[in-house]
Protein backbone atom coordinates (compact mmCIF):
# COMPACT_ATOMS: atom_id res chain seq x y z
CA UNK A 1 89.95 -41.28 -75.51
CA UNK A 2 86.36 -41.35 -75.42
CA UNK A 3 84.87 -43.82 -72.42
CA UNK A 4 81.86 -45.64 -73.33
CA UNK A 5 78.69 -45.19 -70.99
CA UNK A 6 79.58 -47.71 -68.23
CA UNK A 7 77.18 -50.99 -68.89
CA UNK A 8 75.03 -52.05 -66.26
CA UNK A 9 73.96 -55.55 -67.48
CA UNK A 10 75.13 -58.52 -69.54
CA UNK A 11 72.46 -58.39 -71.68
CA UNK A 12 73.77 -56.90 -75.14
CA UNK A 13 76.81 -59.10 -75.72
CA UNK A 14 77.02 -58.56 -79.63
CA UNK A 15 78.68 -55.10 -78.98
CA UNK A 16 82.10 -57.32 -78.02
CA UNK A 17 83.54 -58.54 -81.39
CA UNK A 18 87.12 -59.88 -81.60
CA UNK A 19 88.79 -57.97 -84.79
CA UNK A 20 90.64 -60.30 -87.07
CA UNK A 21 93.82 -59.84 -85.30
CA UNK A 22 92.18 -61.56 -81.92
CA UNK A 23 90.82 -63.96 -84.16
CA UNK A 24 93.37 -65.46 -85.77
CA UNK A 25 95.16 -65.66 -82.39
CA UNK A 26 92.59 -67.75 -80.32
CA UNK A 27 92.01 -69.78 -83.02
CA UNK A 28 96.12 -70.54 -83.51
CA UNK A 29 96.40 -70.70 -79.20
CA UNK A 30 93.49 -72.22 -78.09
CA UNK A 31 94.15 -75.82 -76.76
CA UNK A 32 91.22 -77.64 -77.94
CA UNK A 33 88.22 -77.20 -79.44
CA UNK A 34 84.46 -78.58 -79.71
CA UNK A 35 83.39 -80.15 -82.37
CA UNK A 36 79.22 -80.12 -83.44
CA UNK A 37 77.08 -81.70 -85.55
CA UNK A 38 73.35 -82.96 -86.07
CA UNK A 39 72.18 -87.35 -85.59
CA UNK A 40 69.80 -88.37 -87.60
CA UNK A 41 67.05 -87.86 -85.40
CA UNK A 42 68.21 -84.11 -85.16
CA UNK A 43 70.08 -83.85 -81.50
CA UNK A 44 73.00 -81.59 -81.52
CA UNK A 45 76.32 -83.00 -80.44
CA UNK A 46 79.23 -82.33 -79.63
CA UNK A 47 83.41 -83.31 -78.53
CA UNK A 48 86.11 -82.24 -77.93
CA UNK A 49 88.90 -82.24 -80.23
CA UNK A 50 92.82 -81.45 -80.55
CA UNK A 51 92.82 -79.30 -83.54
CA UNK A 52 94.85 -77.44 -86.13
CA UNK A 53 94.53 -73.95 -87.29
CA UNK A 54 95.73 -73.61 -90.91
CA UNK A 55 95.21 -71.46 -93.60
CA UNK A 56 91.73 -70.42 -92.71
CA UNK A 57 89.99 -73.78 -91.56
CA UNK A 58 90.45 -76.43 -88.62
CA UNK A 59 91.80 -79.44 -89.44
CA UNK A 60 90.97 -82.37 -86.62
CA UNK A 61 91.24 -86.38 -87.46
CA UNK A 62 89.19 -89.17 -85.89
CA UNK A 63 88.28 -93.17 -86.63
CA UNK A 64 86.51 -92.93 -90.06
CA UNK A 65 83.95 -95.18 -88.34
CA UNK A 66 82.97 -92.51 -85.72
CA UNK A 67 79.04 -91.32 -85.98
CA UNK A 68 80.41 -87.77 -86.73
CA UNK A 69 81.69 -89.19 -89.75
CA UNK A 70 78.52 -90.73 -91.18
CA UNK A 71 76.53 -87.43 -89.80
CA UNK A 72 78.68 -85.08 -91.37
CA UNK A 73 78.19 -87.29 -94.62
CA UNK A 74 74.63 -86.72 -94.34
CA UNK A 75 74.97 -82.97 -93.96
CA UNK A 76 78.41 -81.12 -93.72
CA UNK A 77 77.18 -78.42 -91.35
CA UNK A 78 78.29 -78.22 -88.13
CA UNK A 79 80.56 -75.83 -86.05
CA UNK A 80 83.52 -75.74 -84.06
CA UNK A 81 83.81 -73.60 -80.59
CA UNK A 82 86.86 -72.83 -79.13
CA UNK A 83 87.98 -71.04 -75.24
CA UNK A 84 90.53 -68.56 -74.78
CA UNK A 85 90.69 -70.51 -71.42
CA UNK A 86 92.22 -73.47 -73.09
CA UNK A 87 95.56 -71.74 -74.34
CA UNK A 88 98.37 -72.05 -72.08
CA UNK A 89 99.06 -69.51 -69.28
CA UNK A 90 100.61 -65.73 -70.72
CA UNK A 91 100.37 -66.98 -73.85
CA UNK A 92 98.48 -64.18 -75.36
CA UNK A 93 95.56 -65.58 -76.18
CA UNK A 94 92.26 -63.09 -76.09
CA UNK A 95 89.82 -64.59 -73.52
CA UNK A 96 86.22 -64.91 -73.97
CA UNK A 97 85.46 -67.35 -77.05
CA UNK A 98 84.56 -67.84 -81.02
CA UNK A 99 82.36 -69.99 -82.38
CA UNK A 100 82.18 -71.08 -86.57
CA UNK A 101 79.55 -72.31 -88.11
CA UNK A 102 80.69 -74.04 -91.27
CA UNK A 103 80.88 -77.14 -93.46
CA UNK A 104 83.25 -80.27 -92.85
CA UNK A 105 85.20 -81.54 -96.08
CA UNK A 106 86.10 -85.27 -94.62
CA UNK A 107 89.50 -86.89 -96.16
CA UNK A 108 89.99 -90.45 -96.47
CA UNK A 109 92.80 -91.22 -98.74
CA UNK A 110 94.82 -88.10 -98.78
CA UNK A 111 98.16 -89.29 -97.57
CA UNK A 112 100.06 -85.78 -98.83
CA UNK A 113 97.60 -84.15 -96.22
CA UNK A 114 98.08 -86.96 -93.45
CA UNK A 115 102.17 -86.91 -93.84
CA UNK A 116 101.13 -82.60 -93.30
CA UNK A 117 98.94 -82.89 -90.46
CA UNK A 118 99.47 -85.39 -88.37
CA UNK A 119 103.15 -83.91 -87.54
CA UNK A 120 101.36 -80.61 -87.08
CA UNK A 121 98.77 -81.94 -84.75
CA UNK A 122 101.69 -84.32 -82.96
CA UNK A 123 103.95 -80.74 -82.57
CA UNK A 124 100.94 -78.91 -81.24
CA UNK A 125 100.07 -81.49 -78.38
CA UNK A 126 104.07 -82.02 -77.39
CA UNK A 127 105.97 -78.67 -78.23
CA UNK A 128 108.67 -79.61 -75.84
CA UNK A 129 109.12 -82.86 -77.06
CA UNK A 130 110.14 -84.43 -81.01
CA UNK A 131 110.29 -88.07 -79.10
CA UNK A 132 106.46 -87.49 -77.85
CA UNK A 133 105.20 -85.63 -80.87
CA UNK A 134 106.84 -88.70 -83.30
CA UNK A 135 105.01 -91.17 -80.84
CA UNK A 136 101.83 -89.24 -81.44
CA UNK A 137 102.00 -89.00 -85.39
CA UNK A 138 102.64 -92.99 -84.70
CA UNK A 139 99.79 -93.75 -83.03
CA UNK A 140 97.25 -92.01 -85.25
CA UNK A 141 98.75 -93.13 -88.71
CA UNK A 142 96.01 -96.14 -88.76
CA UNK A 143 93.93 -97.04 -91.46
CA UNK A 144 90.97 -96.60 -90.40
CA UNK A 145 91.41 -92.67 -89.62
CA UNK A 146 90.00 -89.70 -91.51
CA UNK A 147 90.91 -85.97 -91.61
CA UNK A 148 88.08 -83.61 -91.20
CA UNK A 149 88.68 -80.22 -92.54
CA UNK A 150 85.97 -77.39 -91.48
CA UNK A 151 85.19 -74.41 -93.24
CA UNK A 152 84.19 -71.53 -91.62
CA UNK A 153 81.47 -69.76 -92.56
CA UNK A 154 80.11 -67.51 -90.05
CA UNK A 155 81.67 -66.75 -86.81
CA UNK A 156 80.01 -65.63 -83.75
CA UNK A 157 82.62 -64.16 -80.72
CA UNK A 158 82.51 -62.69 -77.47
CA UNK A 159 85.84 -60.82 -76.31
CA UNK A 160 84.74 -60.84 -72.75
CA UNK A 161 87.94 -58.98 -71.71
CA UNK A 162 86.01 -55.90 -73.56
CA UNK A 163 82.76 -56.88 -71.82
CA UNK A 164 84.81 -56.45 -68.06
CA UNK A 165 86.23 -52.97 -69.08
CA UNK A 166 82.60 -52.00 -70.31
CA UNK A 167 81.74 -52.66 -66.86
CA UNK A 168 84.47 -50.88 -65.11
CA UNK A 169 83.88 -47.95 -67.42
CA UNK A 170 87.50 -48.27 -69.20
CA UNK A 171 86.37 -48.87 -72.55
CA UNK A 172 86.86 -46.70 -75.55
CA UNK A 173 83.92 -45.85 -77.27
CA UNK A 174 85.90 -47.43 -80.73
CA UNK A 175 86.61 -50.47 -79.53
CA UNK A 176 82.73 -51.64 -79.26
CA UNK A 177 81.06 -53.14 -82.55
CA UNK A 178 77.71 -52.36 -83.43
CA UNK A 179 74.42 -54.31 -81.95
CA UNK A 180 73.50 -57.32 -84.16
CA UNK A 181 70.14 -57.91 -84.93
CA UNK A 182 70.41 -60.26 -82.20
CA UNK A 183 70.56 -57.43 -79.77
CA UNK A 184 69.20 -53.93 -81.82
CA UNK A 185 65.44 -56.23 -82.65
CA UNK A 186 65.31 -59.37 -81.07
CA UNK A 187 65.36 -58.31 -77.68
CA UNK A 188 63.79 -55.37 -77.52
CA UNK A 189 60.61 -57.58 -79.25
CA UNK A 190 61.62 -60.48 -76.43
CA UNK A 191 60.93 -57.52 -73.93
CA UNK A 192 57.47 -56.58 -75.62
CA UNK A 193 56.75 -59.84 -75.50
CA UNK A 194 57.74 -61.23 -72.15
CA UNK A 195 56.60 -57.57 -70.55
CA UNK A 196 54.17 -55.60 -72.84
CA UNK A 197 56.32 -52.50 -73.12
């Protein structure tokens, strides 16, 4: 094993990549997620969502009449973050965080996908219990609710477990990924800028 030079700030963060593995975990264990999008006017927003992972995409529902919807009409792009904070306790979930930017796909009349999700969503939210879970699928199979499926496109993550053993000095050189462009050029011209060296 080859320890990485200890790091000594919390400056260049894009050295902590989750690997696919990590990935696909938070994004089946994490307990909610936040959902983003652009008004009209061009503010960024955001909520909080329960959320499925399946086959590549997150799958959340809400009241077809909610401003999301009509904004993500407008323009599909948005992007979902989700915590490893929000999975439950020893659950395995990587901590730290991944964000996707992607496009929403919004569903209206699918009911082959609604009878599919909703009793995933409703098993997700009340493992422990079929009585809850059926009570949940209940309650959201109204008329006026659509299923928003997001695409991911691009992800952006921060394994801040690797980012502590950095720190300590207990990394392996391997397990950092290289500087993005975020960290090898724009800071070092942030730093010319802001300081003149």
């Amino acid at each position: 094993m080859a320890f990485a030079q200890k790091a000594t700030d919390h400056e260049s963060v894009s050295i902590y990549p989750y690997d696919n593995e990590q990935l696909e975990k938070i994004c089946n264990l994490s307990g909610e997620c936040v959902l983003n999008w652009s008004t009209k006017d061009g503010w960024p927003v955001g909520v909080m969502h329960a959320y499925v992972w399946h086959e590549g995409r997150f799958w959340i529902t809400c009241g077809g009449h909610r401003h999301r919807v009509a904004a993500l009409r407008r323009d599909p792009r948005c992007s979902v973050v989700i915590s490893g904070r929000t999975a439950p306790p020893d659950s395995g979930c990587p901590t730290g965080t991944a964000t996707a930017k992607g496009r929403a796909i919004i569903h209206e009349n699918d009911q082959e996908l609604k009878d599919w999700f909703y009793p995933a969503l409703g098993k997700r939210l009340h493992p422990d219990s079929e009585e809850d879970a059926a009570n949940f699928v209940e309650m959201l199979d109204s008329p006026l609710r659509v299923v928003l499926e997001i695409v991911p496109e691009k992800w952006i993550t921060f394994d801040s477990g690797k980012s502590a053993r950095h720190h300590a000095g207990t990394i392996d050189e391997s397990e950092l990924g290289p500087e993005l462009s975020s960290d090898a050029t724009r800071m070092s011209d942030y730093r010319s800028e802001r300081y003149g060296s």
